[in-house]
Structure formats: structure tokens, C-alpha cells
Protein backbone atom coordinates (compact mmCIF):
# COMPACT_ATOMS: atom_id res chain seq x y z
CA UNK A 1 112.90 167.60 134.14
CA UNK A 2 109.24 167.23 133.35
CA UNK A 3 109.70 169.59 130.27
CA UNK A 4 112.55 167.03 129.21
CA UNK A 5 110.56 164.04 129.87
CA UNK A 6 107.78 165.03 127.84
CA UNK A 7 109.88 166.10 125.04
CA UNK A 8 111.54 162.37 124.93
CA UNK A 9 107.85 160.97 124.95
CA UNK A 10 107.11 162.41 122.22
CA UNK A 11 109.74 161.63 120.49
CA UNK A 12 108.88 158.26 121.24
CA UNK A 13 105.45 158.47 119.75
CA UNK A 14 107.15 159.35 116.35
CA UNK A 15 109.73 157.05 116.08
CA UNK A 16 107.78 153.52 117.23
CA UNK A 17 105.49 153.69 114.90
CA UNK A 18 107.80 154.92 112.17
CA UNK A 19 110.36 151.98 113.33
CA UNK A 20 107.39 149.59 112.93
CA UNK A 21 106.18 150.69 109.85
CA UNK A 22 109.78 149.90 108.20
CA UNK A 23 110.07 146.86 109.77
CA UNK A 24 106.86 145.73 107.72
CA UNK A 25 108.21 147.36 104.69
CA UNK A 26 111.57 145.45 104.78
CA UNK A 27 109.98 141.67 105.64
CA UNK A 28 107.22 141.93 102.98
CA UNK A 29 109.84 143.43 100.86
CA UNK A 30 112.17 140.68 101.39
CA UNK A 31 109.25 138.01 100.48
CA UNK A 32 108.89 139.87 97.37
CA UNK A 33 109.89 136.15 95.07
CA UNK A 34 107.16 134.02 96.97
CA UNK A 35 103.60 134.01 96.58
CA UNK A 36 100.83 133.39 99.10
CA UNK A 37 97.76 131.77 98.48
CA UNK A 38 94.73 132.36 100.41
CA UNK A 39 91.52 129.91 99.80
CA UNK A 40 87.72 130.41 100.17
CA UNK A 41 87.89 126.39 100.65
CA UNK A 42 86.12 126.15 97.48
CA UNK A 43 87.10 121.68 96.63
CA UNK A 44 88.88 121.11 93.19
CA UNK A 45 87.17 119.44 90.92
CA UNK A 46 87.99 116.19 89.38
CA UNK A 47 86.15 114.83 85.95
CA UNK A 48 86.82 112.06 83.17
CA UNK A 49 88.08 113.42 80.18
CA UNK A 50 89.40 110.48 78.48
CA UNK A 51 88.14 107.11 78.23
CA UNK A 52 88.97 104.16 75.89
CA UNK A 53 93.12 103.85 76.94
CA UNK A 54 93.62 100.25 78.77
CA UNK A 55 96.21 100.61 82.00
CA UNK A 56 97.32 104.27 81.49
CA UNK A 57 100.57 103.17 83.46
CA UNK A 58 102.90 106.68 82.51
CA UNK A 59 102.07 109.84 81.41
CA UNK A 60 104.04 112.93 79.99
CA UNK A 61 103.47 116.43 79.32
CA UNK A 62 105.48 118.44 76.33
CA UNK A 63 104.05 121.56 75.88
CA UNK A 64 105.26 123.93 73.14
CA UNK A 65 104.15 127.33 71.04
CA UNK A 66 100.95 127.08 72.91
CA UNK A 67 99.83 123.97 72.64
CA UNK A 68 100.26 120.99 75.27
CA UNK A 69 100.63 117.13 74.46
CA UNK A 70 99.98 114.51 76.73
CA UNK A 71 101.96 111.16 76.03
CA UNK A 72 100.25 108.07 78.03
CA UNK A 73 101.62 105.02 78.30
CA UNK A 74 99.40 101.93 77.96
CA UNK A 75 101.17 98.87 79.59
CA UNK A 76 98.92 96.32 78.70
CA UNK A 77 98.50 97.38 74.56
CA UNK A 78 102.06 98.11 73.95
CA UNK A 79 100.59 101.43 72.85
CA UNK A 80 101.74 105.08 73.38
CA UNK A 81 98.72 107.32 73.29
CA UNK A 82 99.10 110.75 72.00
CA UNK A 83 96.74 113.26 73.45
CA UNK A 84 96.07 116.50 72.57
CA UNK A 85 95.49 119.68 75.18
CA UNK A 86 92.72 121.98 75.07
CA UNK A 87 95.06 124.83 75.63
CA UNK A 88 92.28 126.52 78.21
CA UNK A 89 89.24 125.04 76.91
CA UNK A 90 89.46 122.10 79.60
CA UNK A 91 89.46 119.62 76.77
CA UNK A 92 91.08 116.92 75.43
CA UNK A 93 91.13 114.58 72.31
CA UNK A 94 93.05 111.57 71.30
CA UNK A 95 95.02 112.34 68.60
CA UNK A 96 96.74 108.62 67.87
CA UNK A 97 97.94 105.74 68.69
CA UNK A 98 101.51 104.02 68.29
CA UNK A 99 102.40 100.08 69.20
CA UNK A 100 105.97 98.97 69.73
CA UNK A 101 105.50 95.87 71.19
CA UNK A 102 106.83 96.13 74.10
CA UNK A 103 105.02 97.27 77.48
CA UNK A 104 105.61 100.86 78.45
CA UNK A 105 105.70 101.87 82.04
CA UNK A 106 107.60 104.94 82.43
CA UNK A 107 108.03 107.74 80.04
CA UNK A 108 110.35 111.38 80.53
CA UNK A 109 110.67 113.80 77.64
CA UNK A 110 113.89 115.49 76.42
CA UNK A 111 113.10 119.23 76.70
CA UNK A 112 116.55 119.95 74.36
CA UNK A 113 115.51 117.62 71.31
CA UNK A 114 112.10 117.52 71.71
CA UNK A 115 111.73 113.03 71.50
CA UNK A 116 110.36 111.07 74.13
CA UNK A 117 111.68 107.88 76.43
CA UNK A 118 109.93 104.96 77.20
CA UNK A 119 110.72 102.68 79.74
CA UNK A 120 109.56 98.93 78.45
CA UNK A 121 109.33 95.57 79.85
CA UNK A 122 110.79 93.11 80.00
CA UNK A 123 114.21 95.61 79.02
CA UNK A 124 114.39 98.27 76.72
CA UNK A 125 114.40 102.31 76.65
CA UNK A 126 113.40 103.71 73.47
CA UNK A 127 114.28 106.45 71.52
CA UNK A 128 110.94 107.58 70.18
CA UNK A 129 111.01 110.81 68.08
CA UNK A 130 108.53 113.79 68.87
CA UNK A 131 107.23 114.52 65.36
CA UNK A 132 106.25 111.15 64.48
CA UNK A 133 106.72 108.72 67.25
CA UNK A 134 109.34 105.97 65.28
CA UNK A 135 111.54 104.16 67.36
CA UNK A 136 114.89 106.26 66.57
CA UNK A 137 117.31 104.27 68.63
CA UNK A 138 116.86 101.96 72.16
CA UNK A 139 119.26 100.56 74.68
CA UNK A 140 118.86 97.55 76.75
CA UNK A 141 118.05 98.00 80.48
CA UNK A 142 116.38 95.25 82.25
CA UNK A 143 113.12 96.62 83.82
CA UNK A 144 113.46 99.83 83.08
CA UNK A 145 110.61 101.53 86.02
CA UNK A 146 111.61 104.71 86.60
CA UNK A 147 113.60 107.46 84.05
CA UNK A 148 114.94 111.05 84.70
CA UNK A 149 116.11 113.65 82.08
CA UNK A 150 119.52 115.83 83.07
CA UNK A 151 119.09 118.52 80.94
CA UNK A 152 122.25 120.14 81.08
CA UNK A 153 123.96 117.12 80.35
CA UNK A 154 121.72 116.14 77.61
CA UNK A 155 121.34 112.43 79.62
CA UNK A 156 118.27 110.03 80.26
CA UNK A 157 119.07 108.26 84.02
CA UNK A 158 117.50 105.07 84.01
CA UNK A 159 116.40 102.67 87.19
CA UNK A 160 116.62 98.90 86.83
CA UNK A 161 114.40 97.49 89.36
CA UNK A 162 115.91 93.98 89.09
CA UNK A 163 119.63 94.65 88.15
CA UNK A 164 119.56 97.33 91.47
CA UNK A 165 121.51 100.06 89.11
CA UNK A 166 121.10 103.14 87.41
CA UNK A 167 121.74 103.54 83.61
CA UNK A 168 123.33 105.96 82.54
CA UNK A 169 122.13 107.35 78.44
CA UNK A 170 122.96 109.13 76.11
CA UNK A 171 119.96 111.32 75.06
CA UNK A 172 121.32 112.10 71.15
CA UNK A 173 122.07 108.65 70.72
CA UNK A 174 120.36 106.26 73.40
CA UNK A 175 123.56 104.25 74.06
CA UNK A 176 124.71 103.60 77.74
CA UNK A 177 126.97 105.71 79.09
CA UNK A 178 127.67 103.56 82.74
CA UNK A 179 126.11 102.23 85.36
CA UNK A 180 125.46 102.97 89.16
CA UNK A 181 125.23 100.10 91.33
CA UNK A 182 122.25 101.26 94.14
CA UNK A 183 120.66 99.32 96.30
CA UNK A 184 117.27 96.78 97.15
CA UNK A 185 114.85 97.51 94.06
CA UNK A 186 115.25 101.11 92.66
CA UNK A 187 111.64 101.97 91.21
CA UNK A 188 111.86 106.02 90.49
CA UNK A 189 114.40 108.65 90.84
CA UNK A 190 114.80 112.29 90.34
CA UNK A 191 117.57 114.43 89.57
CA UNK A 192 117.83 117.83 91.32
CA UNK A 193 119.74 120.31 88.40
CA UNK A 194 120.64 122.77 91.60
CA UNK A 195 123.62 120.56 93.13
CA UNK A 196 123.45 117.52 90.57
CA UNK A 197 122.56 114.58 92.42
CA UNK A 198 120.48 112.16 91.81
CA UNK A 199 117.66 110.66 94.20
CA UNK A 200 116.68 107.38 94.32
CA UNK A 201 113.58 105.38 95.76
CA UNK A 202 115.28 101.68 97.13
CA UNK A 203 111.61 100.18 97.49
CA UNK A 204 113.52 97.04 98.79
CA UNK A 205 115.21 99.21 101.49
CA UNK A 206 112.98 102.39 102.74
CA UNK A 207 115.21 104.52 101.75
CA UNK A 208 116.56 107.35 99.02
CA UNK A 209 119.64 107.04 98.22
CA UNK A 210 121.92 110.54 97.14
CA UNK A 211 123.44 109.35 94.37
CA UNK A 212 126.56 111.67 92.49
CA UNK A 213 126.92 110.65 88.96
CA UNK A 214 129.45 112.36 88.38
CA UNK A 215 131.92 110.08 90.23
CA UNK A 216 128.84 107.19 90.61
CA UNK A 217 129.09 107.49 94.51
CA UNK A 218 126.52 106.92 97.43
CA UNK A 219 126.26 110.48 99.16
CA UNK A 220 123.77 109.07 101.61
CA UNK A 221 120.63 107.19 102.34
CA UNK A 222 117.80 108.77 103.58
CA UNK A 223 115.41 106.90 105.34
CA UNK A 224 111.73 107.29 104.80
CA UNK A 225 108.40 105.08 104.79
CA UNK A 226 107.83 101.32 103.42
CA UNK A 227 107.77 100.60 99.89
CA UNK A 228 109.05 104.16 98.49
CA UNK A 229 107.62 103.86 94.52
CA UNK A 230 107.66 107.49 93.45
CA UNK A 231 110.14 110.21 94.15
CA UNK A 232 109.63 113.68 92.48
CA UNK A 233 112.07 116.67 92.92
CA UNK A 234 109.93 119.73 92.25
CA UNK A 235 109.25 122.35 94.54
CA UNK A 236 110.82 123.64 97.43
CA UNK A 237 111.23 119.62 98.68
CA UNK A 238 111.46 116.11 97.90
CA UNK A 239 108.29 114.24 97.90
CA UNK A 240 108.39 110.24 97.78
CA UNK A 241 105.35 108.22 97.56
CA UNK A 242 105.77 105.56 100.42
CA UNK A 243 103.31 102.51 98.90
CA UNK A 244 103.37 100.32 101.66
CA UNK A 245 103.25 102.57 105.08
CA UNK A 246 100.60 105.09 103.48
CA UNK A 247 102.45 107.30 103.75
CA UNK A 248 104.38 110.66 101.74
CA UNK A 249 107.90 111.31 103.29
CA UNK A 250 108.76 115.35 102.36
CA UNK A 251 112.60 115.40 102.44
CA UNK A 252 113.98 119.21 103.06
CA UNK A 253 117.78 118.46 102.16
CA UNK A 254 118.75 122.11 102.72
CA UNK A 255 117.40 121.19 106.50
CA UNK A 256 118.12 117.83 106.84
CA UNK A 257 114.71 116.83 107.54
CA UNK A 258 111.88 114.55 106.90
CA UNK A 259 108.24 114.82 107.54
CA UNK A 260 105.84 112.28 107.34
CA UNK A 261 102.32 112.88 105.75
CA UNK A 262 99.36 110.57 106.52
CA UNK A 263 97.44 109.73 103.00
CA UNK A 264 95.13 107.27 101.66
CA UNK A 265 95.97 103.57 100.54
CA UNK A 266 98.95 103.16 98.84
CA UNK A 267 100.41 106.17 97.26
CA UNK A 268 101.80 105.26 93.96
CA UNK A 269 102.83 108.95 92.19
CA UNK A 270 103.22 112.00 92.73
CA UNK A 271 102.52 115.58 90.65
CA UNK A 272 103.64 119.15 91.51
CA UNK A 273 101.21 122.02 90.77
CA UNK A 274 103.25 125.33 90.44
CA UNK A 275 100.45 126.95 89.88
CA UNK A 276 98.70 126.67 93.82
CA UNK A 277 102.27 124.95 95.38
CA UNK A 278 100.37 121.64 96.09
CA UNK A 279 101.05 118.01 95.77
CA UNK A 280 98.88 115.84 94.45
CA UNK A 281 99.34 111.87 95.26
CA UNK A 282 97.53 108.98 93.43
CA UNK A 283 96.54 106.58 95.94
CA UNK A 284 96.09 103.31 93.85
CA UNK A 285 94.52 101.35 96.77
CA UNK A 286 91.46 103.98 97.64
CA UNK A 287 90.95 105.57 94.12
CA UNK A 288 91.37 108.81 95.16
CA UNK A 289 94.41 111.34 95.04
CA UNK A 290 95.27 113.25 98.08
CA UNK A 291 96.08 117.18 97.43
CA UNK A 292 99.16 118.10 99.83
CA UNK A 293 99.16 121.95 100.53
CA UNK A 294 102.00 123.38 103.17
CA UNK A 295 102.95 119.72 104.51
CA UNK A 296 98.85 118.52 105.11
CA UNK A 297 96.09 116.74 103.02
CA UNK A 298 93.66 119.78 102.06
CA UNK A 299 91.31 117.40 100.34
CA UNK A 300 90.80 113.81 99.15
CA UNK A 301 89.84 113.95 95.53
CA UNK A 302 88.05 110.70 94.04
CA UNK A 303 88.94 109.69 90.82
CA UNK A 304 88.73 106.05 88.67
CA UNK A 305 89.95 102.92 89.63
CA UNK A 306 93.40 102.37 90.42
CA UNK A 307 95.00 105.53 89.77
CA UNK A 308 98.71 105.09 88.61
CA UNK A 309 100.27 108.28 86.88
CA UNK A 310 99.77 111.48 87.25
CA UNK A 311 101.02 115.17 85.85
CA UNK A 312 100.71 118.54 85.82
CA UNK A 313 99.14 120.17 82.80
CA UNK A 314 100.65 123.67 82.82
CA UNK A 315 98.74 125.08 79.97
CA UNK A 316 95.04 123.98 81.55
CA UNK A 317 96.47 125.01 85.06
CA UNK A 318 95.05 121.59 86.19
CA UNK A 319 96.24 117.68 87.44
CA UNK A 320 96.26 114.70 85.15
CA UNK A 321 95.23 110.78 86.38
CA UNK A 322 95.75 107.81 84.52
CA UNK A 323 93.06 105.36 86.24
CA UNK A 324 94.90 101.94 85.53
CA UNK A 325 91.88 99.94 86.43
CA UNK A 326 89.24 101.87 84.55
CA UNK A 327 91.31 102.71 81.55
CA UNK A 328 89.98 106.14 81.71
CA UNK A 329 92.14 109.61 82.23
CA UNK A 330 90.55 112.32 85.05
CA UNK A 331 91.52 116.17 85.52
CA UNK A 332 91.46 117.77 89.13
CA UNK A 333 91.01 121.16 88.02
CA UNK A 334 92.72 124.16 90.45
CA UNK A 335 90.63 126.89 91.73
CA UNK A 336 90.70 130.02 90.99
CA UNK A 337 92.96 129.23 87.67
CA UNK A 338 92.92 131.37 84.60
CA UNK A 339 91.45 128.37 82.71
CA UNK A 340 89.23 126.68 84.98
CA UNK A 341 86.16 125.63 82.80
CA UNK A 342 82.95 127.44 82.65
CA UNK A 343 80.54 124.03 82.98
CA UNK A 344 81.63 121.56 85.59
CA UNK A 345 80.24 118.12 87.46
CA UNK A 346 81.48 118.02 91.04
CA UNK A 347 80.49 115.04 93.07
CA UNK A 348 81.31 115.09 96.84
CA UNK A 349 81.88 112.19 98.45
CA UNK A 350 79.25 111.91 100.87
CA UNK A 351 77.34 115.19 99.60
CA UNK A 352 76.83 115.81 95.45
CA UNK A 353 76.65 119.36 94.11
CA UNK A 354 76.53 119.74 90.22
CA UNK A 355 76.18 122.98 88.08
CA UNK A 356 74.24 123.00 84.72
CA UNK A 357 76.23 121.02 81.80
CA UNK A 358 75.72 119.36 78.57
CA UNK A 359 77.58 116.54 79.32
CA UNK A 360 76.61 112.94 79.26
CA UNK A 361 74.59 110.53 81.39
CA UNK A 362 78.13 108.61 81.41
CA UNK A 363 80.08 111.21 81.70
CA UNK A 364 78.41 112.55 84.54
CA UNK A 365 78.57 109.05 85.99
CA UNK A 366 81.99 109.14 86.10
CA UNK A 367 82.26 112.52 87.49
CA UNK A 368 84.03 112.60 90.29
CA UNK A 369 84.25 114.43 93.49
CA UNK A 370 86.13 115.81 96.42
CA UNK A 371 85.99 114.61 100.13
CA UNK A 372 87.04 117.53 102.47
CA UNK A 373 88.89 115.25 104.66
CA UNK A 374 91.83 113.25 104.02
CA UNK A 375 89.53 109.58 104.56
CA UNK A 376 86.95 109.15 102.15
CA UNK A 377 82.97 108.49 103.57
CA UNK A 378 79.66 108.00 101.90
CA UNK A 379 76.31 108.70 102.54
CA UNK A 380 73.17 110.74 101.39
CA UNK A 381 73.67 113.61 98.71
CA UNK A 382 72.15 116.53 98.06
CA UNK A 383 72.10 118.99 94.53
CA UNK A 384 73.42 122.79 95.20
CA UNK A 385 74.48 125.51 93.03
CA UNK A 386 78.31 125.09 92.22
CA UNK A 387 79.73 128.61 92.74
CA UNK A 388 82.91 129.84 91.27
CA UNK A 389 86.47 130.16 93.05
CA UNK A 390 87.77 132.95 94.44
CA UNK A 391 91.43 131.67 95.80
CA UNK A 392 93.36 135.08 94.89
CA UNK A 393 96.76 135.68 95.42
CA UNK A 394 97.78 138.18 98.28
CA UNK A 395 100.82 139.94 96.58
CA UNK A 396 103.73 141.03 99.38
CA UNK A 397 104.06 144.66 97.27
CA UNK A 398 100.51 145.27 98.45
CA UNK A 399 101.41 145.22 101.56
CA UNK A 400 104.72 146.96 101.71
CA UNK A 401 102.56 150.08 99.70
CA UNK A 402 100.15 149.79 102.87
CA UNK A 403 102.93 149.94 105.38
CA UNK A 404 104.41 153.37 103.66
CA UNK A 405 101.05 154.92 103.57
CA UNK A 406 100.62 153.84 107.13
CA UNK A 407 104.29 155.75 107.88
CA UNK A 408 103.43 159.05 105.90
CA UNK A 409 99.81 159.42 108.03
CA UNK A 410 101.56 158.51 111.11
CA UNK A 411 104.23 161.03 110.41
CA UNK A 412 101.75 163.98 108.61
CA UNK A 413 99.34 163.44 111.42
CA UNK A 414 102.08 163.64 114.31
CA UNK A 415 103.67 166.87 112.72
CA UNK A 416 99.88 168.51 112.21
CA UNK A 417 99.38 167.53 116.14
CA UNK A 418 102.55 169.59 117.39
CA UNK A 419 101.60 172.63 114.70
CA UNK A 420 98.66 172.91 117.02
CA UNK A 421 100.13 172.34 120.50
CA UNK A 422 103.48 174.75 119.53
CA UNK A 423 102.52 176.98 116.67
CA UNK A 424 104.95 179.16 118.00
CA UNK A 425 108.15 177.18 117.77
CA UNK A 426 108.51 174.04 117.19
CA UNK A 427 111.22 171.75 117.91
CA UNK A 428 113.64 170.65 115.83
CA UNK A 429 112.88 167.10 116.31
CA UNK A 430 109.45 167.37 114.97
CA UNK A 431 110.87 167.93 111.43
């Protein structure tokens, strides 16, 4: 009996480990498609790149062959800016200028034809072409706020704030389609290409409605935070921008759940970075835009005055602002990007650290800075050395390679053990 007892214990000693071992293997294996950021808490930084565009009020990215094009919107000038992307150099440069008199205030590109939409007041949605920026067709929509591209469709989903419906375009053509009646002030929507819905901020009603355009029905209403102005579907969940409870409401409609994030004064848009997986809110009220990482502010980033649009710039791995009240256009770099530029200003709210840089006394005036809290303080400041990120990326392959190495010692180093104790005869277990 104590022969036989022995015997099973060491049986045991090989297979837990082994049984561990591939337990590792098959749950790092199975997280092969997501990727896992891990930060030295290095602060993005944020700096003016652009001045001299009054009320930035929309912007859009269209990147193609290489090079990236920013589209901004400038309510108060009837103007659409064209800006041209640095394509890694963290740079940018105005490249024109185009007036339609009318006042832009929300712009989506069509990825299949390569032309812009603008959303004008008082009630129009122009065709503008992407080579050289004529007006190629328009339809009338009263207060056009907030427009969506279906790209399978090839259609342009536009929300009437005052009529309380959704237009339905034609991108080839720009003529209306239908309309969907929704409900208490739509100002932005989204449409999810998965399952083909559409989502709609009712500002009037805290809610989102689930709209189906296919048969223009109500799925449901969602309800989330006063004041919803900006809903954006990217990312593993819905993010709205709740302008009136300071709030951001992530909806998980696979779950059907609802968080509620605490941010600064009234959140007015709404970027994803696919780059790090973080949000990044403008919030118009504090002049500062809130980075969201894993459902919580990671930092408080100050920008210009009255920040109203924001994007994702793909190309320079790094987060647009149009500062309505300043007229001026920031970047929030990421850390530990590809392109992240060589010579930087950082100012921290509350604490100032700049590296050396050739740029301007105004420039570096309106350099701006990260609070590491979600609330944004003042005080003394002090100069340090700026030192480089080193956010890397802990791949799940890594670690499955680890766990197999960790089997094959376990099991080498068990079988060298009973060569020793039995060199004899072993068992047949052993093998």
C-alpha cells in the first residue's frame, strides 16, 4: 500500500503541473485576436498645431495611399478647411479653403466614392466632391446636426434636430430616400454595420433610441445621462457624450448594459483611438478632453477653449481637437506610437515639464498639458526632462511560448529525477 501510494504521488507531481501548464497555453491561446496594453504612466501630450480656423465645429479624417486629410468645418465662415497630414512627421499645414455659404456643423466622408457631407444650417446636406470640393448635389434637411455613412448601402443617415427624424440619402446622388420619425431633438447617431441598426442620441429625452432602417422601426430606447450630444459606435461599445449630467454613458448591447463614467464639464464629442483602445471626450465647458481607458478617466488633457470636434488621426497615431472658442486645432499625441514626434512641449496642469524644441514663444504658449486626474488643478510648476514612452504591447503568443517551455522543463526535469531514483527500471508511467 505504501509502495502504491507513492507511485500515485508521483504521478501527481507530473500531471499538475503539466495540466496547468496547458491550461495557460489554451487561455492565452484563445486571447490570441486582443491586445493588451501595459503603461509606464508616461501623460499624452497635447499641442496646437493649427491656428487661424474660426469655430472648428466638425472635423473629418480621409486618409488614402499614405497620406491623411483632415476636413474642418468652420461654422461661423461658411468655410470648409482642408488640412493636410504630416503622415508621421507630427505636422500639419492648411492646404485651402472653400465657402458655400452656408454654416457647416457636421461632416462624414463616403469611404466608397471618396466626396464628403456637410451638414449646414439653417437646412441643407451637401454633396461636396473629394478632388476639388464643388458642391456636386445637396438635399434639404432642416438642421442637419449629426450624419452617419452606411457603407454597404452606399447611404448618408441624417439627424434633424428640429423636425425629430432621420433622413435617409442617397450617397451617389444626395436625394432623400425616407424618413424616420425619432423622438425629442436627435443631435448625433451612429450606425453599427455588424447587425444594421442605427443609434440615436434624443438630447430632448436621455435616451438612444435603436433605430432599424430597414423597416424604419423603434427597436428600443436606451436610457442614459442628460443632454446626450454625441454618440460614436467604435470599439467594443457605444459611447455617448451626456452634455448636461457630465457624464459618458458606455452602452454594451451584446450585455445589455450601461455604465456611467464621471468626466469634466460638458462632454460634447467623442473619438476612438484603435491604436491604445481609449476614448477621448471633448469637454467644451472645462477645455480639456478626458482620455477613457477600460471604462475610467486615465488623464485629463488640457487643450484650447471650447473644444467641439474631435478625431482620430490614424496615420499620426494621435487625437485631433477643434477648439471652437480659440479657433485653433490641438493633437493629444499617444505614447509609445510609431510616430510620436521627436521634439515636444508638455505642460502639466499644476506641474510644467518641457523638452528642448524650436518652437515658438506662442506656440509654446499654447502648449498644452495633461492633469493626471480626471479634475483639473493649478498651482506652482517646475521644468524636468521629458523622457520618452515606453507603453509596449504584451503579446498573448509570448506567453503561450513561456507556458510550453515551462511544460517541457517540468516534464525533462521530472523524468531526469526518476532516472536517478530507479535507474534500474522505471515505470511505465514515467514515459
Amino acid at each position: 500500500m505504501a509502495r502504491k501510494y507513492k507511485r500515485n504521488r508521483s504521478v501527481l507531481r507530473v500531471i499538475l503541473p503539466t495540466l496547468l501548464c496547458f491550461v495557460i497555453v489554451l487561455s492565452t491561446v484563445g486571447s490570441l485576436s486582443s491586445r493588451v496594453f501595459v503603461s509606464n504612466g508616461q501623460a499624452p501630450v497635447s499641442k496646437v498645431v493649427v491656428t487661424g480656423i474660426p469655430t472648428p465645429s466638425a472635423l473629418v479624417f480621409q486618409g488614402a495611399l499614405g497620406q491623411g486629410v483632415i476636413v474642418v468645418a468652420s461654422s461661423s465662415t461658411d468655410k470648409l478647411f482642408v488640412l493636410h497630414s504630416g503622415s508621421g512627421t507630427g505636422t500639419y499645414s492648411i492646404g485651402g479653403n472653400f465657402s458655400f455659404d452656408v454654416s457647416p456643423v457636421a461632416l462624414v466622408w463616403d469611404s466608397v466614392d471618396g466626396n464628403y457631407y456637410s451638414g449646414n444650417l439653417p437646412g441643407t446636406v451637401l454633396w461636396v466632391d473629394g478632388d476639388y470640393y464643388g458642391i456636386d448635389g445637396s438635399a434639404n434637411v432642416p438642421s442637419p446636426v449629426g450624419l452617419t455613412y452606411d457603407q454597404q448601402h452606399d447611404l448618408i443617415f441624417a439627424a434633424s434636430s428640429t423636425s425629430n427624424e432621420i433622413y435617409v440619402i442617397n450617397a451617389s446622388s444626395a436625394a432623400v430616400l425616407s424618413t424616420i420619425s425619432v423622438c425629442c431633438t436627435p443631435t448625433s447617431l451612429a450606425y453599427d454595420s455588424e447587425n444594421g441598426y442605427l443609434y440615436v442620441a434624443e438630447s430632448a429625452a436621455n435616451t438612444v433610441a435603436v433605430v432599424n432602417p430597414q423597416n424604419s422601426s423603434i427597436m428600443a430606447n436606451i436610457t442614459v445621462g442628460s443632454s446626450p450630444q454625441y454618440i460614436i459606435d467604435e470599439g467594443p461599445v457605444l459611447y455617448v457624450a451626456n452634455y448636461g449630467s457630465n457624464t459618458v454613458s458606455a452602452i454594451n448591447v451584446a450585455r445589455d448594459n450601461v455604465e456611467t463614467i464621471n468626466v469634466s464639464s460638458e462632454p460634447d464629442s467623442i473619438a476612438y483611438n484603435s491604436y491604445n483602445g481609449c476614448y477621448y471626450v471633448t469637454d467644451y465647458g472645462s477645455n480639456a478632453v478626458s482620455e477613457i481607458c477600460e471604462g475610467s478617466v486615465a488623464y485629463t488633457i488640457a487643450v484650447g477653449s471650447e473644444p467641439d470636434a474631435v478625431i482620430y488621426d490614424p496615420l499620426e497615431y494621435s487625437i485631433l481637437v477643434g477648439n471652437y472658442g480659440s479657433g485653433t486645432i490641438s493633437e493629444i499625441t499617444t505614447p509609445g506610437a510609431p510616430s510620436l514626434p521627436t521634439t515636444t512641449i508638455q505642460t502639466t496642469l499644476g506641474n510644467t515639464s518641457q523638452s528642448t524644441s524650436s518652437a515658438s514663444s506662442s506656440t509654446s504658449t499654447n502648449a498644452t498639458a495633461i492633469a493626471t486626474a480626471s479634475s483639473i488643478s493649478s498651482g506652482s510648476s517646475s521644468s524636468t526632462a521629458q523622457t520618452s514612452a515606453v507603453d509596449f504591447v504584451v503579446s498573448p503568443s509570448y506567453l503561450a511560448i513561456i507556458a510550453i517551455v515551462v511544460i517541457l522543463i517540468s516534464e525533462f526535469g521530472l523524468l531526469a529525477h526518476y532516472m536517478r531514483k530507479r535507474p534500474r527500471k522505471l515505470p511505465r508511467w514515467a514515459f
